[in-house]
C-alpha atoms as a PDB file:
ATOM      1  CA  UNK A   1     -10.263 -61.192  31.784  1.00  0.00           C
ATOM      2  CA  UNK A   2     -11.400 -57.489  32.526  1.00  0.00           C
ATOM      3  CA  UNK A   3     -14.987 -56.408  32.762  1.00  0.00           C
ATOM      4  CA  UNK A   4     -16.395 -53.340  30.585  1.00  0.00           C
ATOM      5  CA  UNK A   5     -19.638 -51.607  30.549  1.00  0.00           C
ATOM      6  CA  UNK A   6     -21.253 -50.628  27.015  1.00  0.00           C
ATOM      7  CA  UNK A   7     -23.253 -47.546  26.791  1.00  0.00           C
ATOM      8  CA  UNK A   8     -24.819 -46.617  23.503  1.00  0.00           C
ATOM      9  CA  UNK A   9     -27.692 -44.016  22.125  1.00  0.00           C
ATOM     10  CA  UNK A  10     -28.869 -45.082  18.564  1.00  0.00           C
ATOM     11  CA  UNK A  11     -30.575 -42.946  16.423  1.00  0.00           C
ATOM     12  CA  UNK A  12     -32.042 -45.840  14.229  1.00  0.00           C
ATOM     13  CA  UNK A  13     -34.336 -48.508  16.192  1.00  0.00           C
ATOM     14  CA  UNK A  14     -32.455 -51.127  14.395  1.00  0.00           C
ATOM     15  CA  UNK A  15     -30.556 -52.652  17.686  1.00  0.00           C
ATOM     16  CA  UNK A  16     -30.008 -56.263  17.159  1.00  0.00           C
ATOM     17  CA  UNK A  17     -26.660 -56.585  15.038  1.00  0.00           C
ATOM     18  CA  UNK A  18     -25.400 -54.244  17.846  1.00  0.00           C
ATOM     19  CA  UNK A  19     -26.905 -56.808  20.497  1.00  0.00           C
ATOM     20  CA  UNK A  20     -25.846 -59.509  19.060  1.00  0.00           C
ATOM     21  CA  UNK A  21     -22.044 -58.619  18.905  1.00  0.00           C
ATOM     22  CA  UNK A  22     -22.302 -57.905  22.578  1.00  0.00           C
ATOM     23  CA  UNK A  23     -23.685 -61.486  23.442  1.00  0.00           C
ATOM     24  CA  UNK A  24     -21.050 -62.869  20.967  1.00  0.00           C
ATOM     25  CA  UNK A  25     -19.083 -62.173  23.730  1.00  0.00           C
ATOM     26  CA  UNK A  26     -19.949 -64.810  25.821  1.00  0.00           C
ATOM     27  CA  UNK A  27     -20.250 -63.263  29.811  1.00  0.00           C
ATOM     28  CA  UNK A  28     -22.491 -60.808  29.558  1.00  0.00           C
ATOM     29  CA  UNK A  29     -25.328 -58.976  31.780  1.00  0.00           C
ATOM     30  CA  UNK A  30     -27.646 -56.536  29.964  1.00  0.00           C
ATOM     31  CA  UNK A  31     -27.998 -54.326  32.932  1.00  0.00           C
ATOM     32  CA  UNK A  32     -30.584 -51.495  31.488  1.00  0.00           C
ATOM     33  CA  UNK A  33     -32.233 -50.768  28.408  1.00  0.00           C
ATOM     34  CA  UNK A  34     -28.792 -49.617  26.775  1.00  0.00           C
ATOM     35  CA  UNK A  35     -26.448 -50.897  29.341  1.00  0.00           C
ATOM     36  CA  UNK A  36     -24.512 -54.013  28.943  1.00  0.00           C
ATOM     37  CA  UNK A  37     -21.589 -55.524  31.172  1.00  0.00           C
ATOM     38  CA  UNK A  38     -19.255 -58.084  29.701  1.00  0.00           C
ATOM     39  CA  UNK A  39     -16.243 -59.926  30.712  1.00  0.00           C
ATOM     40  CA  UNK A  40     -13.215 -60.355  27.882  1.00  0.00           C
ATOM     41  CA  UNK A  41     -10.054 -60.891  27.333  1.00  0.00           C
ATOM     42  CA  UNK A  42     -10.150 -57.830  24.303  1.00  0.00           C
ATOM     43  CA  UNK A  43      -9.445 -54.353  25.463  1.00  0.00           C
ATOM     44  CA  UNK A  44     -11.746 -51.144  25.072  1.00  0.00           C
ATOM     45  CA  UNK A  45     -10.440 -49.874  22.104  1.00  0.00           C
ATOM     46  CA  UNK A  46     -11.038 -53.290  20.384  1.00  0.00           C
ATOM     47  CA  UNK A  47     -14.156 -53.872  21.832  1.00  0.00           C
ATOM     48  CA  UNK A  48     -15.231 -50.432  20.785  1.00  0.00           C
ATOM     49  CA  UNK A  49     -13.971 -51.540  16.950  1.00  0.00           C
ATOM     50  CA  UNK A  50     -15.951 -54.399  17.090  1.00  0.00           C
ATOM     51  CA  UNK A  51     -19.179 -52.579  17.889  1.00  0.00           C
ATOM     52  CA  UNK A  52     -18.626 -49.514  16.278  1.00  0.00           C
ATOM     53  CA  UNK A  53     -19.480 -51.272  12.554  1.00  0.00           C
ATOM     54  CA  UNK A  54     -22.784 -51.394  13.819  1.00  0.00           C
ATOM     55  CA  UNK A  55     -23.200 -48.216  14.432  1.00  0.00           C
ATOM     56  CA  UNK A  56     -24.798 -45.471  12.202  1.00  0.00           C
ATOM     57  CA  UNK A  57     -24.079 -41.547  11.676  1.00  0.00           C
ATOM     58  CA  UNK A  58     -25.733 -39.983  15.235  1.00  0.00           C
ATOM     59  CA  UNK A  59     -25.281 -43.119  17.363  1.00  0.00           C
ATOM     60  CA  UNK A  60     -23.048 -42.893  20.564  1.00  0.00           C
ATOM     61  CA  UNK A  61     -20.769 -45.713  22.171  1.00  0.00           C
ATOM     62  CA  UNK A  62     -18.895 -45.445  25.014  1.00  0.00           C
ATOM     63  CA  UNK A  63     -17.188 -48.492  26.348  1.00  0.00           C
ATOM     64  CA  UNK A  64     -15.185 -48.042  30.214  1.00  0.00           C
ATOM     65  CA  UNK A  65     -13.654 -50.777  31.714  1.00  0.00           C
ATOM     66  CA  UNK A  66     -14.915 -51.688  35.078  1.00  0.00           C
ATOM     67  CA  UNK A  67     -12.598 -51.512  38.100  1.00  0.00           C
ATOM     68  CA  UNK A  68     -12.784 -53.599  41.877  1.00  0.00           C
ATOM     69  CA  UNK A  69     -14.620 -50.204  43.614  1.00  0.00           C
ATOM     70  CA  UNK A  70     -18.092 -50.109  42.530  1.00  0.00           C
ATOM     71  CA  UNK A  71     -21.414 -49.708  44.006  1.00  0.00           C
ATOM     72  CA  UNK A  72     -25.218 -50.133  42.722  1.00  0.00           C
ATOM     73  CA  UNK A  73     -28.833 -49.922  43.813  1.00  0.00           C
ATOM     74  CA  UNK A  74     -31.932 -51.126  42.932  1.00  0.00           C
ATOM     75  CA  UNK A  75     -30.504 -54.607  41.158  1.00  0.00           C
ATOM     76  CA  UNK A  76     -32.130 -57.970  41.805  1.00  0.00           C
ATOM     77  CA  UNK A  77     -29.106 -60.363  43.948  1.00  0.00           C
ATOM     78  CA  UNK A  78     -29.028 -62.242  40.723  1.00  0.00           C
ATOM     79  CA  UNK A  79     -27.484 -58.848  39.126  1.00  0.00           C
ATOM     80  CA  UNK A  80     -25.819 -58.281  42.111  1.00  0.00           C
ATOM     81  CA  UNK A  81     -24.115 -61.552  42.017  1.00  0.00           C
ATOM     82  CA  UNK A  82     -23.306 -61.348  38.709  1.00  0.00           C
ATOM     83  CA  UNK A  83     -20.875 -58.578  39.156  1.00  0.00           C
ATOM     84  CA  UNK A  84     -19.903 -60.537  42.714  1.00  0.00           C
ATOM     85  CA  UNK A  85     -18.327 -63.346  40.753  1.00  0.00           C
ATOM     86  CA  UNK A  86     -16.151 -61.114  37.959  1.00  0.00           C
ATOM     87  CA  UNK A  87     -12.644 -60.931  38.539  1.00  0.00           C
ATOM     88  CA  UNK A  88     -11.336 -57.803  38.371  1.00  0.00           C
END
């Protein structure tokens, strides 16, 4: 399983079929308003498909896989730990 952070800017204020896909996936941590971390065994490009139908004309996606080196601030040790405990 890999780890990929999901950053999107919708035009329309209609965000839950977009949220929901993303918990679908199971392992998740919504890290900031439009932020989300998940853990799956699908690559980028399918994750991307997956979101992407729930997406209208002016919204942005970008999905990046997460590698070992990383670094944050300002996070609760719950959120902290959360990352701790992906394997990567």
């Amino acid at each position: 399983m890999a780890v990929y952070c999901i950053s999107y800017d919708l035009k329309s204020d209609n965000y839950s079929a977009l949220i929901e896909s993303i918990k679908a996936y199971g392992f998740y941590w919504h890290q900031s308003e439009s932020t989300w971390f998940i853990e799956t065994t699908q690559g980028a490009k399918q994750i991307l498909e997956n979101l992407n139908r729930h997406l209208k004309k002016g919204d942005k996606i970008l999905v990046i896989k997460v590698q070992k080196n990383w670094w944050a601030a300002g996070h609760t040790e719950e959120e902290y730990q959360w990352m701790r405990e992906r394997n990567f």
